[in-house]
C-alpha atoms as a PDB file:
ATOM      1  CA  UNK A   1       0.000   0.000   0.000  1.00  0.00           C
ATOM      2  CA  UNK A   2       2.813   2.504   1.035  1.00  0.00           C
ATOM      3  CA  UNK A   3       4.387   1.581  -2.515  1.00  0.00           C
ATOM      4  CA  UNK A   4       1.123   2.715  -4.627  1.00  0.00           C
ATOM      5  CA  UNK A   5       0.787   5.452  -2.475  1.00  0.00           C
ATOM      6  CA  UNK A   6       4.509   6.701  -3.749  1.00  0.00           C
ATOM      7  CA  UNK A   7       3.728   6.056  -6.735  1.00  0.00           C
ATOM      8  CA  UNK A   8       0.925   7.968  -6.841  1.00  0.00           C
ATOM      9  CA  UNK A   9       2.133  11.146  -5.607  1.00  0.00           C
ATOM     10  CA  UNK A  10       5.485  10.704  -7.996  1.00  0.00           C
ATOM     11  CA  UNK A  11       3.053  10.553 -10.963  1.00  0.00           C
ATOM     12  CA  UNK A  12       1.071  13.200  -9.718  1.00  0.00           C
ATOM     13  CA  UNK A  13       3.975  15.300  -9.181  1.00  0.00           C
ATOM     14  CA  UNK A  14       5.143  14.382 -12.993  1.00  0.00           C
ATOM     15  CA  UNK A  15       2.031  14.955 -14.366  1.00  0.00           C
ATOM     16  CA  UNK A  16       1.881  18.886 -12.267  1.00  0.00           C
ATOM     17  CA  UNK A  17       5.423  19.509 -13.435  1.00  0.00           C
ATOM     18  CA  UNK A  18       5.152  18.818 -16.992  1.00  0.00           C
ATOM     19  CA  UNK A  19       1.823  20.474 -17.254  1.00  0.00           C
ATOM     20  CA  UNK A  20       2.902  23.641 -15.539  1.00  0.00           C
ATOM     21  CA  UNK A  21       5.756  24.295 -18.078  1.00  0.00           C
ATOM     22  CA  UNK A  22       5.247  26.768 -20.871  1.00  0.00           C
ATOM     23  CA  UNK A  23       6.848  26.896 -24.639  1.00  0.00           C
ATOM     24  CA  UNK A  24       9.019  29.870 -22.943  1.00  0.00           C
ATOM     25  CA  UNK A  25       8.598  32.749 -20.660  1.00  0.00           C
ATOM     26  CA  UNK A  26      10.017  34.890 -22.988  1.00  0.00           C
ATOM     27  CA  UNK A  27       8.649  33.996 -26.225  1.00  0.00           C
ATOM     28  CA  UNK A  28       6.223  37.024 -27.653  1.00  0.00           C
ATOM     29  CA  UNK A  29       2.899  36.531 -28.757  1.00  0.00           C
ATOM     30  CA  UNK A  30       3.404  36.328 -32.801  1.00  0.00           C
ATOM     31  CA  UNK A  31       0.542  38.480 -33.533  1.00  0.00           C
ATOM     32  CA  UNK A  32       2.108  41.440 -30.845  1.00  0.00           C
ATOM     33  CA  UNK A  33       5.060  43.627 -32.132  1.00  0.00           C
ATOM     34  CA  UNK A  34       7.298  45.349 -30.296  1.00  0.00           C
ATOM     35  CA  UNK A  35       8.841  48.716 -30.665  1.00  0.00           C
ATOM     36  CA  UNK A  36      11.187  51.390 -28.942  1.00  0.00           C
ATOM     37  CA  UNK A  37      11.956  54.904 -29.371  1.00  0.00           C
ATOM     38  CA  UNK A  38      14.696  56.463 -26.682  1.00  0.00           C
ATOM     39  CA  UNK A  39      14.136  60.943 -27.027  1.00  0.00           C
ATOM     40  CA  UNK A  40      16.434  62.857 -26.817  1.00  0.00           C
ATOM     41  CA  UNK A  41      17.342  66.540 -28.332  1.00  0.00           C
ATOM     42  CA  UNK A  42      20.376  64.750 -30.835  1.00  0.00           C
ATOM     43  CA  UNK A  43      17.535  62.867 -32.414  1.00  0.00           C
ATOM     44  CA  UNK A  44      15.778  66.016 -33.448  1.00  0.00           C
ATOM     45  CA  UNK A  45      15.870  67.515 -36.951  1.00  0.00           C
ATOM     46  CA  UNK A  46      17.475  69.780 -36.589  1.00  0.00           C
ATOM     47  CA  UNK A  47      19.609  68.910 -33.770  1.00  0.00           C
ATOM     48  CA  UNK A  48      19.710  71.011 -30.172  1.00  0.00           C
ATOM     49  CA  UNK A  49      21.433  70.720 -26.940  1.00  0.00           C
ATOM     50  CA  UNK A  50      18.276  69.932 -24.903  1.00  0.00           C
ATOM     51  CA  UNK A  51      18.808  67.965 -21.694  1.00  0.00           C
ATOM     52  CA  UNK A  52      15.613  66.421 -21.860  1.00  0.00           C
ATOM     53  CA  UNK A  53      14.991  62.280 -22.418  1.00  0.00           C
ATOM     54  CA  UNK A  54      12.073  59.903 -22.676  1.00  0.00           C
ATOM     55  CA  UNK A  55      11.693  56.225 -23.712  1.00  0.00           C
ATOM     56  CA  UNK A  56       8.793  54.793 -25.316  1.00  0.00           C
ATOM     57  CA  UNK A  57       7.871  50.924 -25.217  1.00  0.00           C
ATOM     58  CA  UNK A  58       4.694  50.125 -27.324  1.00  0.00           C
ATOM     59  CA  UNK A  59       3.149  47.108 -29.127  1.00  0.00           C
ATOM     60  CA  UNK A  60       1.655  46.669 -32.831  1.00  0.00           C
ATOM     61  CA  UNK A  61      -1.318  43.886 -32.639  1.00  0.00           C
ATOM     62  CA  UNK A  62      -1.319  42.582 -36.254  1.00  0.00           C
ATOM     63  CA  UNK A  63      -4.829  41.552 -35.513  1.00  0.00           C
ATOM     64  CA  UNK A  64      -6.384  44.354 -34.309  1.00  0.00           C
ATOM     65  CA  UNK A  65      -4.220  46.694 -36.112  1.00  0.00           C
ATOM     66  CA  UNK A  66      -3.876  49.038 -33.123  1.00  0.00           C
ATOM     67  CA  UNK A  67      -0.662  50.460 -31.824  1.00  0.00           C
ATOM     68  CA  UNK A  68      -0.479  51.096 -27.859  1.00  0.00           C
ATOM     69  CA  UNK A  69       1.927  51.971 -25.358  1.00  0.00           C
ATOM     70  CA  UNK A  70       3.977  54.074 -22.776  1.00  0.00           C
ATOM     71  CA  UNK A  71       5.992  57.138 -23.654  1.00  0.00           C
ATOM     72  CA  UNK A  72       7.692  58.272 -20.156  1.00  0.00           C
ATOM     73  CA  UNK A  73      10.260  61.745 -19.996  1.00  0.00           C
ATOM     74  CA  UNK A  74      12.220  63.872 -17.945  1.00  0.00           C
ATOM     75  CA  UNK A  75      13.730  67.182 -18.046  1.00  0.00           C
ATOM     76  CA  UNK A  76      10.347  68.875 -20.263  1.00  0.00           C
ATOM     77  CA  UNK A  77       7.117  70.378 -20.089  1.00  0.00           C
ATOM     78  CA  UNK A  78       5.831  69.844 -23.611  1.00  0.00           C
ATOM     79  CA  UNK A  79       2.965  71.416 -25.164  1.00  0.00           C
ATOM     80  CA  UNK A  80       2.204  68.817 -27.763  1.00  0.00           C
ATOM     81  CA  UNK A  81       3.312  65.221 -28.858  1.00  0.00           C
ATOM     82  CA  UNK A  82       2.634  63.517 -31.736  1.00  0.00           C
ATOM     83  CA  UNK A  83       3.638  59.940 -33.417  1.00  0.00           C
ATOM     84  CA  UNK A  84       4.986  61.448 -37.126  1.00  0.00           C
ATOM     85  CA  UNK A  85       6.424  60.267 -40.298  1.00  0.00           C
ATOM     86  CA  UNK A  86      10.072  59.889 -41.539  1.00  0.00           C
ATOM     87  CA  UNK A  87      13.119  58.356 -41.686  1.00  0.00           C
ATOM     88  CA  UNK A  88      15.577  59.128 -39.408  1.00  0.00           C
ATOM     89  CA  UNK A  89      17.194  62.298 -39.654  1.00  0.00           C
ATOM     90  CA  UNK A  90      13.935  63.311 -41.699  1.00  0.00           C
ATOM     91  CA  UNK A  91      11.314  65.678 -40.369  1.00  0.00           C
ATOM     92  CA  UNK A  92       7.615  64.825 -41.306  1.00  0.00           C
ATOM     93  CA  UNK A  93       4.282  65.495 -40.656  1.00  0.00           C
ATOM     94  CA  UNK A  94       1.681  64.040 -37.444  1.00  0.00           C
ATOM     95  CA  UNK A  95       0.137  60.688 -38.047  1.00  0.00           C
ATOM     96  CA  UNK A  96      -1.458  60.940 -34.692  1.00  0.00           C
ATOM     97  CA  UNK A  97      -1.659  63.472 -31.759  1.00  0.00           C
ATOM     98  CA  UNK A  98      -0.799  61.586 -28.403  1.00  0.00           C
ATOM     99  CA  UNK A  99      -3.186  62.926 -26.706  1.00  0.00           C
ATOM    100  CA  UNK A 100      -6.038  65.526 -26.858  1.00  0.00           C
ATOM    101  CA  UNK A 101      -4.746  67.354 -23.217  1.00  0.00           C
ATOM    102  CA  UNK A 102      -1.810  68.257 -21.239  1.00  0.00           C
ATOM    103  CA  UNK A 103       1.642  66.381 -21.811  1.00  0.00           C
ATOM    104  CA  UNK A 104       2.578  64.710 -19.017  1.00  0.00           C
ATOM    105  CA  UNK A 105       4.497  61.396 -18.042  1.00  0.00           C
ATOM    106  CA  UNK A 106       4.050  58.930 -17.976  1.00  0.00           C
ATOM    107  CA  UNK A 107       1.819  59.323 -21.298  1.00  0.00           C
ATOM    108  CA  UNK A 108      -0.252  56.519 -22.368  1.00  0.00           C
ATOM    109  CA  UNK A 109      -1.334  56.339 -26.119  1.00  0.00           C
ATOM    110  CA  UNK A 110      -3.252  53.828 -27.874  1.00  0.00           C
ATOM    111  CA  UNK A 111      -3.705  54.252 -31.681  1.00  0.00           C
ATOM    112  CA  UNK A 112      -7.081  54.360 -33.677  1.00  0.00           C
ATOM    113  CA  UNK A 113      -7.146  51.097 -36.281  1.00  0.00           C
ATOM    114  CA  UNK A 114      -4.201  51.846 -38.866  1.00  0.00           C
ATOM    115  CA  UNK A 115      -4.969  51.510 -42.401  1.00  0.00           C
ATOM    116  CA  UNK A 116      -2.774  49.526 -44.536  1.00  0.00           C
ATOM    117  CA  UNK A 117      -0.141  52.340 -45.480  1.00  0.00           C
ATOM    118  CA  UNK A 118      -0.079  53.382 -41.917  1.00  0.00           C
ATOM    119  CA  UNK A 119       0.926  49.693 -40.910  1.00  0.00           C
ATOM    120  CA  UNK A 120       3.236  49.375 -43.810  1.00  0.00           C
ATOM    121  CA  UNK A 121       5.142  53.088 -42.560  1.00  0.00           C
ATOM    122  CA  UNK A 122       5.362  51.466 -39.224  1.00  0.00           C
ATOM    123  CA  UNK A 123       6.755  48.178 -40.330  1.00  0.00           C
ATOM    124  CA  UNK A 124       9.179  50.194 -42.376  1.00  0.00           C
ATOM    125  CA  UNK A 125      10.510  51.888 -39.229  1.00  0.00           C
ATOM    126  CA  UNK A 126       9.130  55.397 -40.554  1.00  0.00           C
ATOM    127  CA  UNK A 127       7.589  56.514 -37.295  1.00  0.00           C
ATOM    128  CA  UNK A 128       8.937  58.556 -34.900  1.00  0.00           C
ATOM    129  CA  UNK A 129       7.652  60.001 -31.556  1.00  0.00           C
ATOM    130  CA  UNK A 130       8.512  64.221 -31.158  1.00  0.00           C
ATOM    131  CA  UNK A 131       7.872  66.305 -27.904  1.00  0.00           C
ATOM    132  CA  UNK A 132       7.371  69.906 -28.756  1.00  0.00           C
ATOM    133  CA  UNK A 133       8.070  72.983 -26.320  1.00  0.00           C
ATOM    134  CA  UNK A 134       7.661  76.424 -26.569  1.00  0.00           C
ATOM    135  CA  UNK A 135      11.332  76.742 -26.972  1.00  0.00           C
ATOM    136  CA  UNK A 136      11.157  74.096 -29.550  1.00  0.00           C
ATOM    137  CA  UNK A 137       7.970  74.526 -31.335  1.00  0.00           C
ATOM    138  CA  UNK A 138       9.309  71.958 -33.953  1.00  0.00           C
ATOM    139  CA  UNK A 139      10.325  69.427 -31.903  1.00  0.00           C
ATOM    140  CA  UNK A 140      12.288  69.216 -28.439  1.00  0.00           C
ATOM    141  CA  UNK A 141      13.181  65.889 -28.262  1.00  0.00           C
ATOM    142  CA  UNK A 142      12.627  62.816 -30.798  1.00  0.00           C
ATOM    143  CA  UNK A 143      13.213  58.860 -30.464  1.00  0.00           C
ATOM    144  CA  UNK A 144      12.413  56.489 -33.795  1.00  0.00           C
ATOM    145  CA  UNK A 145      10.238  54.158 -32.963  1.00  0.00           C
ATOM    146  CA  UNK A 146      12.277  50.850 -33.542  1.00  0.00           C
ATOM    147  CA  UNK A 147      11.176  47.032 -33.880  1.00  0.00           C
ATOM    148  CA  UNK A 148      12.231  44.677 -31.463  1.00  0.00           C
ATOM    149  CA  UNK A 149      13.596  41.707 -32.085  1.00  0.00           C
ATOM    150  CA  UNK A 150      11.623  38.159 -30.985  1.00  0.00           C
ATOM    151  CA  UNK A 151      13.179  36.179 -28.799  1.00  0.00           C
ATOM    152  CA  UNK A 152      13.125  32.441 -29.808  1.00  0.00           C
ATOM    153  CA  UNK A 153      12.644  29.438 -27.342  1.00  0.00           C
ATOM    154  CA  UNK A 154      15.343  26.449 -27.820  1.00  0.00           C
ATOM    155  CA  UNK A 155      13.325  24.101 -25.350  1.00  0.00           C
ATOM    156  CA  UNK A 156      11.166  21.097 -26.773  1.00  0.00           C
ATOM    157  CA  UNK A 157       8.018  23.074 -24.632  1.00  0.00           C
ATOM    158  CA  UNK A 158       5.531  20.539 -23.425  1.00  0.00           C
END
């Protein structure tokens, strides 16, 4: 009896462990992009000497088409920000406002549906986020927003 019992609870615990594990922890969702911008005044176009940063983390669902995220920064009181178009180095014109109010941080912005240029200008890395001031009504500080790479699992994943 106190054999069965062991191996019961073995098999249990076998059967607990293998169905807890997961593919990988750090495996993204394939539908869910990921993309960075890091601000700063060098980034501009043109550049300035502004001390102000800011970092931007957001994610592209491929299925819902929508773009959403955090933009946090220091340093700046900005009067508008907006998600624009260009290359780096390139100035262009706002794609969307990121937000109707004040500017403050940490801002969080979630896009309306992209249309299928939109999504093909932010696959193409032609996006960037721009703070404007007062002192800089064209732009304070600027960050690209860049794609992430995926990280790949190498386990077997049951």
């Amino acid at each position: 009896m106190k054999t069965i019992f062991s191996t019961f609870v073995l098999l249990l615990t076998i059967v607990i462990g293998i169905s807890s594990c997961k593919k990988s922890d750090t495996v993204q969702d394939s539908n869910i992009i990921t993309f960075k911008a890091t601000l700063n005044g060098a980034s501009e176009t043109p550049t300035n000497a502004s001390m102000a940063t800011g970092s931007a983390t957001y994610t592209y669902d491929k299925t819902t088409y929508i773009l959403t995220g955090t933009l946090t920064f220091t340093g700046i009181t900005p009067s508008a920000g907006h998600i624009h178009k260009g290359a780096v180095g390139v100035a262009g014109g706002v794609i969307f406002p990121l937000t109707a109010g004040t500017v403050t941080s940490p801002l969080i912005f979630t896009s309306p549906v992209l249309d299928v240029t939109q999504r093909t200008d932010l696959m193409a890395g032609l996006y960037y986020i721009n703070l404007h001031t007062a002192a800089f009504p064209g732009g304070e500080i600027r960050g690209q927003l860049v794609q992430q790479t995926t990280v790949s699992s190498s386990g077997s994943g049951y």
